[in-house]
Every structure is written in structure tokens, then in C-alpha cells.
PDB file of N, CA and C in Angstrom:
ATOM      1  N   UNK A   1       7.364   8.952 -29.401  1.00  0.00           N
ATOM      2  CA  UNK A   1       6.031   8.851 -29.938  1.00  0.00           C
ATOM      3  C   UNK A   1       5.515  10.259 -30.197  1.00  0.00           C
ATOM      4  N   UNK A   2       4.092  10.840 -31.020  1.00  0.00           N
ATOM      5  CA  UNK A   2       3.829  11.658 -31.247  1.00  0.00           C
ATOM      6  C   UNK A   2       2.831  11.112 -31.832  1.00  0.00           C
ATOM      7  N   UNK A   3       1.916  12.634 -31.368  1.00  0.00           N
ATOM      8  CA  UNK A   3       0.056  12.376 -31.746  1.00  0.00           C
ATOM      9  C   UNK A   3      -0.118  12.246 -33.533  1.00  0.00           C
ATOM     10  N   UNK A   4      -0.589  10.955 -33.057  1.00  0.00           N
ATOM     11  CA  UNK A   4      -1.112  10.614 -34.793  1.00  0.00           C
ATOM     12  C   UNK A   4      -1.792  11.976 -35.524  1.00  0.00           C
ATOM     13  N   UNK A   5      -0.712  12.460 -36.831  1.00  0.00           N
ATOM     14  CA  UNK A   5      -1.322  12.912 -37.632  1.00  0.00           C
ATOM     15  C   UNK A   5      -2.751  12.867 -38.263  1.00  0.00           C
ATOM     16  N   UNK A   6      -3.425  14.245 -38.910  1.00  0.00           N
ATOM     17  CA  UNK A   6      -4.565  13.824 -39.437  1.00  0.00           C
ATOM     18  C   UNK A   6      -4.266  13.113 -40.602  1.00  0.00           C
ATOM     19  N   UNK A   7      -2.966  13.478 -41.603  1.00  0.00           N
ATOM     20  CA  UNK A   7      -3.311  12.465 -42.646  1.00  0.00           C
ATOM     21  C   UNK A   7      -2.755  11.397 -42.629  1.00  0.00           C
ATOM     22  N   UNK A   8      -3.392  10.592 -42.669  1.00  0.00           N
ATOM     23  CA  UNK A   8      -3.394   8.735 -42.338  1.00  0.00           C
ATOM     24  C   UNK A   8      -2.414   8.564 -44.097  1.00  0.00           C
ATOM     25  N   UNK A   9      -0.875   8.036 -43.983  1.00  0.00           N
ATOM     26  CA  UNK A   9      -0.224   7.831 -45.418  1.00  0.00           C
ATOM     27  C   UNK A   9      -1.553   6.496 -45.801  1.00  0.00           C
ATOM     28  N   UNK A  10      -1.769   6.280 -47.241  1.00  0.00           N
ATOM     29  CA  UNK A  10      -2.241   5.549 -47.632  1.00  0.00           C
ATOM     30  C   UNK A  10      -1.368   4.442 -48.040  1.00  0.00           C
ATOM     31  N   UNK A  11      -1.907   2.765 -48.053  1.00  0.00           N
ATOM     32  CA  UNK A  11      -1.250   1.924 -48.596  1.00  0.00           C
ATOM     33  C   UNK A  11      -2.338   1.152 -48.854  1.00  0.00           C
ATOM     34  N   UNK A  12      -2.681   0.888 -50.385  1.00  0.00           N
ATOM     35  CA  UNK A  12      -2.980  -0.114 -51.157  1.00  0.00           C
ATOM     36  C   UNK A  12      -3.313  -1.269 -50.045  1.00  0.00           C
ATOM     37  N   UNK A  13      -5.198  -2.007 -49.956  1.00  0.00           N
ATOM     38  CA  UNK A  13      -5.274  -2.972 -49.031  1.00  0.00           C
ATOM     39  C   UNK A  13      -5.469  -2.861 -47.886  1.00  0.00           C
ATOM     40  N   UNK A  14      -4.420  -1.757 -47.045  1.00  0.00           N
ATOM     41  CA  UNK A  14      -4.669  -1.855 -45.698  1.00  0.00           C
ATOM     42  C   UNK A  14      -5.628  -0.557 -45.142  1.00  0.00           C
ATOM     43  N   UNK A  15      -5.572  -1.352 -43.826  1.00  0.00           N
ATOM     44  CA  UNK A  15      -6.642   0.040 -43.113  1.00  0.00           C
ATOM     45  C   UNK A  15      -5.704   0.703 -41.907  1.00  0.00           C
ATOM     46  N   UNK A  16      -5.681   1.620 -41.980  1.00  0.00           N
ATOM     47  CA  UNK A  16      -4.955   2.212 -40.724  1.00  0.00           C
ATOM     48  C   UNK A  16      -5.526   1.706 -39.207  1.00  0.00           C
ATOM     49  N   UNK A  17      -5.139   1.375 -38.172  1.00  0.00           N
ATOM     50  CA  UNK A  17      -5.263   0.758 -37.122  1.00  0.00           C
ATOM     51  C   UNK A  17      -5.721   2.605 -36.634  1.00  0.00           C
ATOM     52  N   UNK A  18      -6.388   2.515 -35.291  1.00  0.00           N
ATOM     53  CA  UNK A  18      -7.489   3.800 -34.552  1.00  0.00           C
ATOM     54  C   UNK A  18      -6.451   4.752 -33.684  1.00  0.00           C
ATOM     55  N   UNK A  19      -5.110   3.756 -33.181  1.00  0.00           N
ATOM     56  CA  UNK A  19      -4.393   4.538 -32.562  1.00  0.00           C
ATOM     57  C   UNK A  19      -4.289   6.334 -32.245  1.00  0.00           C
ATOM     58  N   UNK A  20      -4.329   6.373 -31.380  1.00  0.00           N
ATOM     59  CA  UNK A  20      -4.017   8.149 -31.349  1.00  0.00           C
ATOM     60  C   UNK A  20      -2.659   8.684 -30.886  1.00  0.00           C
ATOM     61  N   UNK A  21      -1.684   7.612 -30.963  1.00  0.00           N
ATOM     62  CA  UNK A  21      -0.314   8.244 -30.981  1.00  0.00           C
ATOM     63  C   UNK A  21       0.736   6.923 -32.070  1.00  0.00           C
ATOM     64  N   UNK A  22       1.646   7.451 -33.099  1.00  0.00           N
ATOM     65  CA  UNK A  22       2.375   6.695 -33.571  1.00  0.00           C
ATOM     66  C   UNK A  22       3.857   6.626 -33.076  1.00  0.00           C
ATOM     67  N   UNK A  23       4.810   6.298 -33.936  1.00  0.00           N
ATOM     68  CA  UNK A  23       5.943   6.149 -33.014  1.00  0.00           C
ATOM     69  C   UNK A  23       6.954   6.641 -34.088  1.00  0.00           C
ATOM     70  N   UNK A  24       7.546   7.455 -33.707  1.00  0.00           N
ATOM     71  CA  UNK A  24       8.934   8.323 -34.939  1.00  0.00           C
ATOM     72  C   UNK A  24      10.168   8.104 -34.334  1.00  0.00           C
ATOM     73  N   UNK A  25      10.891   7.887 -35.057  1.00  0.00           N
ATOM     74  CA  UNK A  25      12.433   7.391 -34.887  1.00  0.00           C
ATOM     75  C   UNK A  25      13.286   8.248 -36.243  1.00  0.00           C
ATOM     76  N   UNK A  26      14.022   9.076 -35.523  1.00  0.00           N
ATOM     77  CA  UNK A  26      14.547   9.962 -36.420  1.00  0.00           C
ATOM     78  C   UNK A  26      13.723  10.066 -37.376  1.00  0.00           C
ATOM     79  N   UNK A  27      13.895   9.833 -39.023  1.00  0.00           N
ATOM     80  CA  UNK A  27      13.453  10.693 -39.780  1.00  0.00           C
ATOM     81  C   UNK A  27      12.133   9.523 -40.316  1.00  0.00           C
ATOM     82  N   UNK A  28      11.627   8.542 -39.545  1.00  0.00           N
ATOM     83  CA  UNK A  28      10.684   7.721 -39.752  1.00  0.00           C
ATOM     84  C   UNK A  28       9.512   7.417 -38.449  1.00  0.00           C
ATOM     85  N   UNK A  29       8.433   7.408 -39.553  1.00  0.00           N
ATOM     86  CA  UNK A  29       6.974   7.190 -38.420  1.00  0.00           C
ATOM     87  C   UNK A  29       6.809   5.864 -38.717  1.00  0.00           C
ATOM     88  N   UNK A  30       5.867   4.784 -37.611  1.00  0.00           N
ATOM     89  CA  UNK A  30       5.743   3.488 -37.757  1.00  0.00           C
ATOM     90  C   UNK A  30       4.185   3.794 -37.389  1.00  0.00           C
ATOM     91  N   UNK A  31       3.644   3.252 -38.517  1.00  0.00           N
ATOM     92  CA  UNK A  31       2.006   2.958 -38.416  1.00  0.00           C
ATOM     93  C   UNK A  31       1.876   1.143 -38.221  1.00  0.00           C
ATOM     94  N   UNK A  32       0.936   1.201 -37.447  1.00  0.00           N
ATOM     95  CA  UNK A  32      -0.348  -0.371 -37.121  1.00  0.00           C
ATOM     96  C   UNK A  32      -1.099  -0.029 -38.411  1.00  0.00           C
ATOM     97  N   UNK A  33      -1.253  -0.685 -38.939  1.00  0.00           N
ATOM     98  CA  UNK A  33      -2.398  -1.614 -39.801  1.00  0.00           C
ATOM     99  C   UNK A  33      -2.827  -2.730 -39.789  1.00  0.00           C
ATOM    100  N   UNK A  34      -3.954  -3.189 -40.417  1.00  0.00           N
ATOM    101  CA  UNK A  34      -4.634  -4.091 -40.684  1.00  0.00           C
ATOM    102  C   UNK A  34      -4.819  -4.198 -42.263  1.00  0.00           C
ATOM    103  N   UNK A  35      -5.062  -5.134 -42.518  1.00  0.00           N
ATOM    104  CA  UNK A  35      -5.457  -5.595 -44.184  1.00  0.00           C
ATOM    105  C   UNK A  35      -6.888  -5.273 -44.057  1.00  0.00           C
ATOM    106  N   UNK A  36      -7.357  -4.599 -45.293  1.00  0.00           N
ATOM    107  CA  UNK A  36      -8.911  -4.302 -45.548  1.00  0.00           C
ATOM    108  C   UNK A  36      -9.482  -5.147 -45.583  1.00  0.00           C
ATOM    109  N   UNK A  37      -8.998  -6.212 -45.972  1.00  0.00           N
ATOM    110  CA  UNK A  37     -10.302  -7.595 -46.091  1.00  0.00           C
ATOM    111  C   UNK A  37     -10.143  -8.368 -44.026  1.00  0.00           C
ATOM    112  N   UNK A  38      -9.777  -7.774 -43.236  1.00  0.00           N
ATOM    113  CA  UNK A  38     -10.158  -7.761 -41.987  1.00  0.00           C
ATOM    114  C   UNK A  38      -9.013  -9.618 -41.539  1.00  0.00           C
ATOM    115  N   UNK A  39      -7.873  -9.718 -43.053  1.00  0.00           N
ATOM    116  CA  UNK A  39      -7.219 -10.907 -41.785  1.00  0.00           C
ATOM    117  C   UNK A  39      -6.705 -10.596 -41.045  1.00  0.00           C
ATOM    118  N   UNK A  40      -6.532 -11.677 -39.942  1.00  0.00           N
ATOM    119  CA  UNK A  40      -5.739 -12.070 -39.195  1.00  0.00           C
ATOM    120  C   UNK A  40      -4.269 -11.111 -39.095  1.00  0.00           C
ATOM    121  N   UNK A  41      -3.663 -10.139 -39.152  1.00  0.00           N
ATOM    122  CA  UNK A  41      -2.693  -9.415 -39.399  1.00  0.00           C
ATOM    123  C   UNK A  41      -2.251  -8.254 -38.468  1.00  0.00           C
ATOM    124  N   UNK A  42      -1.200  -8.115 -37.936  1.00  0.00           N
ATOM    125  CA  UNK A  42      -0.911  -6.668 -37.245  1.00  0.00           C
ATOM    126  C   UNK A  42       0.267  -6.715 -38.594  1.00  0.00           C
ATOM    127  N   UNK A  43       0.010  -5.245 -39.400  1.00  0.00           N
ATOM    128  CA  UNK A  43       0.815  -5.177 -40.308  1.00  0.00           C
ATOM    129  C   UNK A  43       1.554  -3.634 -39.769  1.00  0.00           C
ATOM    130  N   UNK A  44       3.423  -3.506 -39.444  1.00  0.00           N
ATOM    131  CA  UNK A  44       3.695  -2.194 -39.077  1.00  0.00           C
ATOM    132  C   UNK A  44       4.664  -1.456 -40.300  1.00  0.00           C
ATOM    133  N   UNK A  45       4.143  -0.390 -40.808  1.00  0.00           N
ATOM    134  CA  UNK A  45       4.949  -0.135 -41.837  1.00  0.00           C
ATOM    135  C   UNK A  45       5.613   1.653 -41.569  1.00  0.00           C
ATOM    136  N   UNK A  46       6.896   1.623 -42.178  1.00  0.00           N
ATOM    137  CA  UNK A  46       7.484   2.650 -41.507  1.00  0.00           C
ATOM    138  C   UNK A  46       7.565   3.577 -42.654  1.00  0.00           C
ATOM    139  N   UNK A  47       7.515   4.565 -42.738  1.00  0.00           N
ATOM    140  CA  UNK A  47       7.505   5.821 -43.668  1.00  0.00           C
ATOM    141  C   UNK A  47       8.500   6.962 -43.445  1.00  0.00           C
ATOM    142  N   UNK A  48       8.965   7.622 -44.545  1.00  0.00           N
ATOM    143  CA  UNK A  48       9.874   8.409 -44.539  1.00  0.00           C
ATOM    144  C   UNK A  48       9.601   9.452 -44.022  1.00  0.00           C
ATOM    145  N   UNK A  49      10.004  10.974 -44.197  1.00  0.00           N
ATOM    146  CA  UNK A  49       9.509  11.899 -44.207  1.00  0.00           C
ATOM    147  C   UNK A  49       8.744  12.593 -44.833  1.00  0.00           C
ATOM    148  N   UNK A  50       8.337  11.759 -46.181  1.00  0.00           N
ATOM    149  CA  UNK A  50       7.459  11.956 -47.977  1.00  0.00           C
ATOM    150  C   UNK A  50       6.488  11.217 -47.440  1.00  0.00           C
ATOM    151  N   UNK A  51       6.580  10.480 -46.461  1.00  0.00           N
ATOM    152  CA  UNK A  51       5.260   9.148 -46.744  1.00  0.00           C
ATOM    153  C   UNK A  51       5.337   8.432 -47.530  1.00  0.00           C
ATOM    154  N   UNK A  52       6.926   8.465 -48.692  1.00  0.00           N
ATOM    155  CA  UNK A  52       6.558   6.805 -48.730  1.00  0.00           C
ATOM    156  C   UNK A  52       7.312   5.660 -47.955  1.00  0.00           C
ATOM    157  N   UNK A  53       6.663   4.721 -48.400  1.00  0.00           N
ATOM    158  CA  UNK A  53       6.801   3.253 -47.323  1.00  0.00           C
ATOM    159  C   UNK A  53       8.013   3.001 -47.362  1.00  0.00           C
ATOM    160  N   UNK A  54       8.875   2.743 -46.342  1.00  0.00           N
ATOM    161  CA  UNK A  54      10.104   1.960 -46.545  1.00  0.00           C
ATOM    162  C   UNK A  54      10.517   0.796 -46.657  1.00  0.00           C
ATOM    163  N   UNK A  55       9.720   0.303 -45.288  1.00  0.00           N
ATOM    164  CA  UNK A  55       9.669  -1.129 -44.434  1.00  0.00           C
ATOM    165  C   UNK A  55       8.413  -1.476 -44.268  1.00  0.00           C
ATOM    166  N   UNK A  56       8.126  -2.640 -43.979  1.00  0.00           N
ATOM    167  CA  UNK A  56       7.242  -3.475 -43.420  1.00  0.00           C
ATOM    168  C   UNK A  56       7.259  -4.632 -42.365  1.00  0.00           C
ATOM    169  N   UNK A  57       6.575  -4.628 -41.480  1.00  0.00           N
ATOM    170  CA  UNK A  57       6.817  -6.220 -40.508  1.00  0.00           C
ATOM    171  C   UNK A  57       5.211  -6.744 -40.810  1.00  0.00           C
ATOM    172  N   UNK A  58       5.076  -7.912 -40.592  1.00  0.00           N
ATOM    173  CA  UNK A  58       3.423  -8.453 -40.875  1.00  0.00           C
ATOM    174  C   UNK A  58       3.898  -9.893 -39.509  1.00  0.00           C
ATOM    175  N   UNK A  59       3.108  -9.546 -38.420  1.00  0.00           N
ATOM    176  CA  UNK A  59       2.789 -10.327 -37.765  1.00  0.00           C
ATOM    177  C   UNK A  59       1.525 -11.435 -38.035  1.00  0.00           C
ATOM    178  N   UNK A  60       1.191 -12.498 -37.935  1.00  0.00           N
ATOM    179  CA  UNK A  60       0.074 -13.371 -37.770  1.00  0.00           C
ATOM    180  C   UNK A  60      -0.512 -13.237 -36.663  1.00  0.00           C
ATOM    181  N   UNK A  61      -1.886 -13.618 -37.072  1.00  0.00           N
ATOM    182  CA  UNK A  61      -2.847 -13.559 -35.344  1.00  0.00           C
ATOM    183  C   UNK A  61      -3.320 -12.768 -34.766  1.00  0.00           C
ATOM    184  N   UNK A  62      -2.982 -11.442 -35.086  1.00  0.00           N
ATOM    185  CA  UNK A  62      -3.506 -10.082 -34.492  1.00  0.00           C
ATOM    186  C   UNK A  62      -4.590  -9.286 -35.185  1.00  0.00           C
ATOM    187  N   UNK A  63      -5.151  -8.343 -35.077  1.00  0.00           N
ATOM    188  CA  UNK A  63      -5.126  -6.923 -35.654  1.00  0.00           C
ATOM    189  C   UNK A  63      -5.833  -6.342 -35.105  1.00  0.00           C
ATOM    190  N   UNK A  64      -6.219  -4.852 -35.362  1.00  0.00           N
ATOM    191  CA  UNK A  64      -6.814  -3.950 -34.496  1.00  0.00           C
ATOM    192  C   UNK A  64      -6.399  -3.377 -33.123  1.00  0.00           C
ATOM    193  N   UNK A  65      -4.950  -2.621 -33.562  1.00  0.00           N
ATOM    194  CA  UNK A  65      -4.000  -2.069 -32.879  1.00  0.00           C
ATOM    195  C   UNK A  65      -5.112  -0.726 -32.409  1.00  0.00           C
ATOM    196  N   UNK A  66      -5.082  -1.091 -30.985  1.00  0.00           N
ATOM    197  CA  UNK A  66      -5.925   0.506 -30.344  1.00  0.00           C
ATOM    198  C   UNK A  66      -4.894   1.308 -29.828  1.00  0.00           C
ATOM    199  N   UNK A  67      -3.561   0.835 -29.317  1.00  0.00           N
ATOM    200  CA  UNK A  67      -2.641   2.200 -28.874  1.00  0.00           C
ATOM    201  C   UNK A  67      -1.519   1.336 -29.068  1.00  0.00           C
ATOM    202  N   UNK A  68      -0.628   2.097 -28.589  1.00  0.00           N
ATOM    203  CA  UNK A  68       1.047   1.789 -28.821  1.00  0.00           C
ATOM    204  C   UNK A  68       1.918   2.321 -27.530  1.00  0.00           C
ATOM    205  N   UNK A  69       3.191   1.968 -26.932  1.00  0.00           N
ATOM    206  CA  UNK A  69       3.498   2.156 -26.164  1.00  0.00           C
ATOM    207  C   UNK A  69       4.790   1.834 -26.415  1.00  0.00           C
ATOM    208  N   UNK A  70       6.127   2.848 -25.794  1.00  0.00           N
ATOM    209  CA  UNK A  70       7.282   2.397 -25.454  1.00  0.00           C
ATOM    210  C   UNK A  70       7.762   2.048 -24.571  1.00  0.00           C
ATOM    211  N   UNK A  71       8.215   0.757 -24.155  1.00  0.00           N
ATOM    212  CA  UNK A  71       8.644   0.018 -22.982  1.00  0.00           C
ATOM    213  C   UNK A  71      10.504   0.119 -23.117  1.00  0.00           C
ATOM    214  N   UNK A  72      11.149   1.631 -22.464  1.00  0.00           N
ATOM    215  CA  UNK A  72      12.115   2.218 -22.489  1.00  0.00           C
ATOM    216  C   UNK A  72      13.172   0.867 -21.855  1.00  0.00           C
ATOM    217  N   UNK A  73      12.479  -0.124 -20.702  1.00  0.00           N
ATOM    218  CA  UNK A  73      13.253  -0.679 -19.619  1.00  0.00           C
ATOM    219  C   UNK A  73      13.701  -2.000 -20.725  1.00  0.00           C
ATOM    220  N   UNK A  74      12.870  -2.230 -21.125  1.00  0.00           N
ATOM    221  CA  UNK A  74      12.987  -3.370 -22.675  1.00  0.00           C
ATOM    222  C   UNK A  74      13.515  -3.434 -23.952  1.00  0.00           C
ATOM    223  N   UNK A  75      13.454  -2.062 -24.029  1.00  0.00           N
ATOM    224  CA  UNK A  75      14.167  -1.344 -25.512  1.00  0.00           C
ATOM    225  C   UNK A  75      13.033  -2.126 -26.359  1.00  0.00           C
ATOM    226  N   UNK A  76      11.380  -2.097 -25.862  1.00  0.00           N
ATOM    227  CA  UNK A  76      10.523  -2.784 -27.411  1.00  0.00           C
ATOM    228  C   UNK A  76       9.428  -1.373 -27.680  1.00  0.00           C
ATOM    229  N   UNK A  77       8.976  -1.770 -29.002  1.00  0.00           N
ATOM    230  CA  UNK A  77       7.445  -1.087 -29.080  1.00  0.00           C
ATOM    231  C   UNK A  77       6.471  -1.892 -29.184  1.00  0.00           C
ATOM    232  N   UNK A  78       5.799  -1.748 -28.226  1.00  0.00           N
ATOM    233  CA  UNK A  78       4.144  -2.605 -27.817  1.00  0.00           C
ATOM    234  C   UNK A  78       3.231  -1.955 -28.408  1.00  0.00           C
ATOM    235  N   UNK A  79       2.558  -2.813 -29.324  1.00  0.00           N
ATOM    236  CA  UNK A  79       1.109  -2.433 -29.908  1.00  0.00           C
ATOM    237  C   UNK A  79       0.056  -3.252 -29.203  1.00  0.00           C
ATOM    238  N   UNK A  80      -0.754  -2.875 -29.003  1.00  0.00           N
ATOM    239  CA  UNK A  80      -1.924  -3.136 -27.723  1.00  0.00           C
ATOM    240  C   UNK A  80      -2.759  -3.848 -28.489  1.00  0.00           C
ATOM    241  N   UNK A  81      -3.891  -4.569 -28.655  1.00  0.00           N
ATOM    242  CA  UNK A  81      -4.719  -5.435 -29.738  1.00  0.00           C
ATOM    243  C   UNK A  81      -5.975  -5.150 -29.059  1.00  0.00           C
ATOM    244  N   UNK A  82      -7.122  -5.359 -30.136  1.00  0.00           N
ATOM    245  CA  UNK A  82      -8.203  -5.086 -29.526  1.00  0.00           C
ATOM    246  C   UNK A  82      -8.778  -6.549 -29.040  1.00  0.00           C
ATOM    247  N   UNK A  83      -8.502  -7.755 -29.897  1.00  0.00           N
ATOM    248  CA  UNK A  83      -9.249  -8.656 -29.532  1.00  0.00           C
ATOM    249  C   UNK A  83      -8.526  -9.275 -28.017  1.00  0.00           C
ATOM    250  N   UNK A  84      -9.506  -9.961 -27.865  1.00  0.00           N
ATOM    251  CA  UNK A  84      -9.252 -10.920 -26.989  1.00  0.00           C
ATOM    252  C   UNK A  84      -8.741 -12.158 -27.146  1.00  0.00           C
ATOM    253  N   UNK A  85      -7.491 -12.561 -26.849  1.00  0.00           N
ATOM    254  CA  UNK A  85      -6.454 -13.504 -26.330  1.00  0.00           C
ATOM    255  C   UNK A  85      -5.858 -14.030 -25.529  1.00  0.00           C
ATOM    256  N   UNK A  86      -6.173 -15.701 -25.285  1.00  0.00           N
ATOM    257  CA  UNK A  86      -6.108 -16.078 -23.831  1.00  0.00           C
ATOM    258  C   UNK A  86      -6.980 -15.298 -22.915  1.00  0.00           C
ATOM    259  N   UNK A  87      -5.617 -15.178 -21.685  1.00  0.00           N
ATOM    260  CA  UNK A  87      -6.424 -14.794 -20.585  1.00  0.00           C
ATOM    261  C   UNK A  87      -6.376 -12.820 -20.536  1.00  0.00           C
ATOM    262  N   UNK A  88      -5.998 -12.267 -21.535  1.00  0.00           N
ATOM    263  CA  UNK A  88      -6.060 -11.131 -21.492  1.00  0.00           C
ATOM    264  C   UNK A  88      -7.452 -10.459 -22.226  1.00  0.00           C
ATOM    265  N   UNK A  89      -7.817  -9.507 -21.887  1.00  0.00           N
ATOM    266  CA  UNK A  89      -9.264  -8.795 -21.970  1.00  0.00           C
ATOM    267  C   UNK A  89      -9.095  -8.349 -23.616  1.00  0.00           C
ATOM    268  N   UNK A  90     -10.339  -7.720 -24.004  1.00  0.00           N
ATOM    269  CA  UNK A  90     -10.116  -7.069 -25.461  1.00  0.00           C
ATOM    270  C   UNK A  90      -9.173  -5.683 -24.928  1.00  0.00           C
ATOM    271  N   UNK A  91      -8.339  -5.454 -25.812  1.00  0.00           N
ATOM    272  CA  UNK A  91      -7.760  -4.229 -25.776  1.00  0.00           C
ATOM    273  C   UNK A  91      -6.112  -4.066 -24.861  1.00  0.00           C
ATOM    274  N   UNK A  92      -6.172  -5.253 -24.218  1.00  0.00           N
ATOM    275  CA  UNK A  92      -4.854  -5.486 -23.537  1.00  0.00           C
ATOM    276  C   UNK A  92      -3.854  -5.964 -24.065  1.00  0.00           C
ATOM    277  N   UNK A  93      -3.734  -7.156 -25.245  1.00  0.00           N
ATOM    278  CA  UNK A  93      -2.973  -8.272 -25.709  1.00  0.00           C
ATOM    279  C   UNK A  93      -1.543  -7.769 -26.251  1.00  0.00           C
ATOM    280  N   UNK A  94      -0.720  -7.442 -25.233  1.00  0.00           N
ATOM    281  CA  UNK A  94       0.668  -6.892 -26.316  1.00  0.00           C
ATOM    282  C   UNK A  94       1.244  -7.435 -27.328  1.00  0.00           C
ATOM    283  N   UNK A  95       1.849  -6.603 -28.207  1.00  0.00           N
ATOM    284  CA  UNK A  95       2.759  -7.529 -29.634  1.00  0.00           C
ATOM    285  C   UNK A  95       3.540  -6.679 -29.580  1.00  0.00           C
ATOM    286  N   UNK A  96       4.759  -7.043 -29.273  1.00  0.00           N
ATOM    287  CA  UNK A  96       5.667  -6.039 -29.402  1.00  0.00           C
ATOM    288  C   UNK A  96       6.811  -6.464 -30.262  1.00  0.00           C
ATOM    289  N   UNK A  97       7.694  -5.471 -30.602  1.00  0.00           N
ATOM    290  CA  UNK A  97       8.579  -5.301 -31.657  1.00  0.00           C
ATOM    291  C   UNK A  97       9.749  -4.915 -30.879  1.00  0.00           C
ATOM    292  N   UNK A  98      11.125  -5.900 -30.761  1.00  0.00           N
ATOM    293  CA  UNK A  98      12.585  -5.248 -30.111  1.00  0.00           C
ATOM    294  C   UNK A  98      12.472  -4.083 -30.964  1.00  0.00           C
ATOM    295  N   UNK A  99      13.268  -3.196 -30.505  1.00  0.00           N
ATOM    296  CA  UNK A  99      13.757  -1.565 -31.309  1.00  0.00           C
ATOM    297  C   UNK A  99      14.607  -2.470 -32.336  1.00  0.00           C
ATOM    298  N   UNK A 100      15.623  -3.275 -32.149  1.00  0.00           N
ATOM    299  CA  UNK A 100      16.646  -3.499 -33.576  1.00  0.00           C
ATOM    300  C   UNK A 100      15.484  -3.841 -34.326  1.00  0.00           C
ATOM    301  N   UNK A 101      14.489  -4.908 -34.144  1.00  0.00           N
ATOM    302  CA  UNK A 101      13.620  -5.073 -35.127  1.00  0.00           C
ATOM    303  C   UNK A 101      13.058  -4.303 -36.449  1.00  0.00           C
ATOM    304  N   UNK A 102      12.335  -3.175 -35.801  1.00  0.00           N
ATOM    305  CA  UNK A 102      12.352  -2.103 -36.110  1.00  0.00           C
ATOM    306  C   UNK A 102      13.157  -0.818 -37.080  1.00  0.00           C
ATOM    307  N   UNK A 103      14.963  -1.486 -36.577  1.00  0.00           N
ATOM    308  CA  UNK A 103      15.702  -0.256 -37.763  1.00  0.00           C
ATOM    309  C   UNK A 103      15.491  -0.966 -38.920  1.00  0.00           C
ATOM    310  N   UNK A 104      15.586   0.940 -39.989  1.00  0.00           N
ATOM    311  CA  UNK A 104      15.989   0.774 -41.130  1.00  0.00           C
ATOM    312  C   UNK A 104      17.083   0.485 -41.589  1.00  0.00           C
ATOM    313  N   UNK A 105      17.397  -0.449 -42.447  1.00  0.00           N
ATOM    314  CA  UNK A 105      18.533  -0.792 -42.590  1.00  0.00           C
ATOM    315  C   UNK A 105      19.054   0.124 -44.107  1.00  0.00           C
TER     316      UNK A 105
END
């Protein structure tokens, strides 16, 4: 992981999620987003070393990724949610991603 850059890559639609650290894997960063019109979405899109987009994952049900975390013992990346789900508080709700998930292919 490494402290979120100031410049946020742009993509058409979405909003960058508040996070203050993203996640780099060799020669690619993985940003949280959200869709601008505020659905339902944890959208994670991975970028080169140019910033542009490579990949994309679009989860349902989420959005408003406040941090990120690597769970080394799991081999996943956990994005943290702001809302509240079930029995977990705002800001707790993990979504995580296996690492294979994740490669570029």
C-alpha cells in the first residue's frame, strides 16, 4: 500500500472513494470508487503507471470506501465501507477482493 496520491486519475462517472492509502502491485495502483450518481457500487479500478485504466471489478451493495487494508494471513484486499450493514457499525463493513482476483491478466 502507499499514501494516496494528490492526483486522484480521473474516470468518466465515478467519484474517487476518501481513502488515504491505495494499494500498488508492481507496476499498478487500485483505486475505490463510487459512481457519481451515488449507486449502490464499490467500483475498484486498477491503473498503470500513465493512469490509464486497465481493469475494473464493480461490486453491488456497497460504496463509500473510507480505508483499505491488506490481510497478508488471507492473501485479500479489504475495503472498509462507510455505511452501515447488518450488525456492523458505519465504517466497519469489509469487501474484500482475493489477490488472484485482483491480477492483471
Amino acid at each position: 500500500m502507499i499514501a494516496r496520491p494528490n492526483d486522484v486519475p480521473h474516470v468518466d462517472g465515478l467519484a474517487a472513494s476518501m481513502v488515504n492509502e491505495i494499494v500498488r502491485s508492481g507496476e499498478y495502483t487500485y483505486w475505490p470508487f463510487t459512481t457519481s450518481a451515488n449507486d449502490l457500487k464499490l467500483i475498484v479500478v486498477a491503473f498503470d503507471s500513465d493512469n490509464n485504466e486497465v481493469k475494473r471489478w464493480e461490486v453491488p451493495g456497497y460504496r463509500y470506501a473510507i480505508s483499505v487494508a491488506i490481510d497478508n494471513q488471507n492473501k485479500k484486499v479489504v475495503f472498509y465501507m462507510y455505511q452501515k450493514v447488518g450488525d456492523y457499525p458505519n465504517g466497519s463493513y469489509p469487501v474484500s477482493f482475493d489477490w488472484d482476483e485482483l491480477q492483471i491478466d
